[in-house]
C-alpha atoms as a PDB file:
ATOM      1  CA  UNK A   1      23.484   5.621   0.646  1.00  0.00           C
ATOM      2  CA  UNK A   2      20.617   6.484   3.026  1.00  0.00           C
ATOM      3  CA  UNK A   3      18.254   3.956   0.869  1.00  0.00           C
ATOM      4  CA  UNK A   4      21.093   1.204   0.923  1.00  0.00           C
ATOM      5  CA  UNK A   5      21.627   1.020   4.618  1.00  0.00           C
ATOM      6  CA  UNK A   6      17.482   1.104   5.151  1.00  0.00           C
ATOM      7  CA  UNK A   7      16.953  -1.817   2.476  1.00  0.00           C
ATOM      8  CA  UNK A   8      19.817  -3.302   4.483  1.00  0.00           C
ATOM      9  CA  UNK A   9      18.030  -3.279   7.797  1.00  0.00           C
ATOM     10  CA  UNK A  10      15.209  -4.529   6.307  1.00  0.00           C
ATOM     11  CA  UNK A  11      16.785  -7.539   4.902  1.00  0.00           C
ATOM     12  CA  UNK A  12      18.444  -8.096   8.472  1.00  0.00           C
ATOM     13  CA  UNK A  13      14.541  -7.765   9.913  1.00  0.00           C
ATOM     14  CA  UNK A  14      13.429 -10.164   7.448  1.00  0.00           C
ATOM     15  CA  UNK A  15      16.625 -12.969   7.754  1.00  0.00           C
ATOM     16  CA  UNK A  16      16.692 -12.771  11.656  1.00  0.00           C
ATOM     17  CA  UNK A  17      13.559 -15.015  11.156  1.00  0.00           C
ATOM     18  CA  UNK A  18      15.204 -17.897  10.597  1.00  0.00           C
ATOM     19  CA  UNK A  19      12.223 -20.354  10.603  1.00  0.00           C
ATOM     20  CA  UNK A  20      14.685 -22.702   7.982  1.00  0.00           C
ATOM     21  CA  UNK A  21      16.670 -23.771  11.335  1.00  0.00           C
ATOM     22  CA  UNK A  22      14.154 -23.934  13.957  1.00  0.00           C
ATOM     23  CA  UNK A  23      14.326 -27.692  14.135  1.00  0.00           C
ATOM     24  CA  UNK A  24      17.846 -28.278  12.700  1.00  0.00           C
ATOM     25  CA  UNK A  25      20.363 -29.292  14.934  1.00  0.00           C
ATOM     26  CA  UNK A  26      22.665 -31.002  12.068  1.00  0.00           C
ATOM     27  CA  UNK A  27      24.939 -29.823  10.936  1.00  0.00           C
ATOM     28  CA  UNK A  28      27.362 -28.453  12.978  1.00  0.00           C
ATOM     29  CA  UNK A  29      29.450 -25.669  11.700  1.00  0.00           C
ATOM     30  CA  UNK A  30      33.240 -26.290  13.031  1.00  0.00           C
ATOM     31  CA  UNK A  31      32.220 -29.703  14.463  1.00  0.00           C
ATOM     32  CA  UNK A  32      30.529 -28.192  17.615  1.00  0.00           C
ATOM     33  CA  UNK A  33      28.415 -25.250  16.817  1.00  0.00           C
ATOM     34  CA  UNK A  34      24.897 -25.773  15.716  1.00  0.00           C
ATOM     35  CA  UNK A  35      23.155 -24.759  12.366  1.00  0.00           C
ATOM     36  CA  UNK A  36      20.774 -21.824  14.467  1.00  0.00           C
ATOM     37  CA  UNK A  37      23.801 -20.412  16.837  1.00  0.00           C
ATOM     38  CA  UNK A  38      26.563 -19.935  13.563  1.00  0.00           C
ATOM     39  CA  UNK A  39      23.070 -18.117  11.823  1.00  0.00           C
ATOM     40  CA  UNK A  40      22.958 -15.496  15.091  1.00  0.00           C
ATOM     41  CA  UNK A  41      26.535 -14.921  14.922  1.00  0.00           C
ATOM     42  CA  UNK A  42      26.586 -14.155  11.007  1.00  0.00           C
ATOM     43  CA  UNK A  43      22.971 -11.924  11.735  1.00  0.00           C
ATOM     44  CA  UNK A  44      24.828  -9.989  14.620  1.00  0.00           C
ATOM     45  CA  UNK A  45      27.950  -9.181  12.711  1.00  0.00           C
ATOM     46  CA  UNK A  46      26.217  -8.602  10.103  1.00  0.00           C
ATOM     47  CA  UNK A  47      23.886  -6.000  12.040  1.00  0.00           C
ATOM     48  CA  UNK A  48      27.341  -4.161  13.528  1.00  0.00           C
ATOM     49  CA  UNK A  49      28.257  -3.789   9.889  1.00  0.00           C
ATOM     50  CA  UNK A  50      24.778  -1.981   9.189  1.00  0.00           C
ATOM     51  CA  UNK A  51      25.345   0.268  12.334  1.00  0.00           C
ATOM     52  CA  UNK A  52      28.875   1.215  11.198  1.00  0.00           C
ATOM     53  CA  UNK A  53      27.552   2.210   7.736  1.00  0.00           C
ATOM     54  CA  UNK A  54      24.663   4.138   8.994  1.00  0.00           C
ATOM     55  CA  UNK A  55      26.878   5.505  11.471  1.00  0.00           C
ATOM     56  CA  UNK A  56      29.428   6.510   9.172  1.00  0.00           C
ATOM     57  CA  UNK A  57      26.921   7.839   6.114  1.00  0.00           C
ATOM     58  CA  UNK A  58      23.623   9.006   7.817  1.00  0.00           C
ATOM     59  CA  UNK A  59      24.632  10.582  10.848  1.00  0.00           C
ATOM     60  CA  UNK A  60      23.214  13.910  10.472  1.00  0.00           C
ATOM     61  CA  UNK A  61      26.311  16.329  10.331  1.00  0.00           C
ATOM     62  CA  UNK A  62      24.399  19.369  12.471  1.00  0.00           C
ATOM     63  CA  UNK A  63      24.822  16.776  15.902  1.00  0.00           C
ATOM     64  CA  UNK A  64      28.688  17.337  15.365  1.00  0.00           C
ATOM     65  CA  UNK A  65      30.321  20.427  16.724  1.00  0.00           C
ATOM     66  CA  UNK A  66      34.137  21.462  17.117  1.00  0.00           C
ATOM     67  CA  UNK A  67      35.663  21.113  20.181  1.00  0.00           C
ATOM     68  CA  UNK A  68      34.206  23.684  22.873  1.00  0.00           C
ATOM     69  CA  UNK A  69      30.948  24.525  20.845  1.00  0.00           C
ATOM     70  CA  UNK A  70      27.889  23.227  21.934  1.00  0.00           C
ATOM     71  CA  UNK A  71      26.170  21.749  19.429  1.00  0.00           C
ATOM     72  CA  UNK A  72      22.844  23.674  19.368  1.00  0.00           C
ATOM     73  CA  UNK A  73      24.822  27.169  18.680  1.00  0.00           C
ATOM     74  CA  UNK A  74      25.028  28.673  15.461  1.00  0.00           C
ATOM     75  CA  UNK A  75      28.397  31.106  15.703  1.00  0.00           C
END
């Protein structure tokens, strides 16, 4: 899963560049929002779904501790 959420935040790296709608302004997604602004919002909920998965599947497990251990202790 590790390999899936770095190819992931490559792709996001690589479609953030969105030279396809530097000089678009038509259309307008809902009537009102242009081309370049609907791209950012898809690209930054898009990115939050990428930091939930990496959150969720490569979080290394030795930065949790139970409740009233500190985290660097090994007992």
């Amino acid at each position: 899963m590790r390999t899936v959420v770095w190819l992931l935040l490559v792709a996001l790296i690589v479609l953030h560049q969105d030279f396809w709608n530097w000089r678009t302004r038509e259309p307008l997604v809902f009537g009102f929002i242009p081309s370049g602004l609907a791209w950012h919002v898809g690209i930054s909920l898009a990115a939050a779904l990428v930091a939930a998965l990496a959150v969720r599947f490569c979080w290394p497990a030795e930065l949790e501790a139970p409740d009233g251990q500190d985290a660097g202790s090994s007992r």
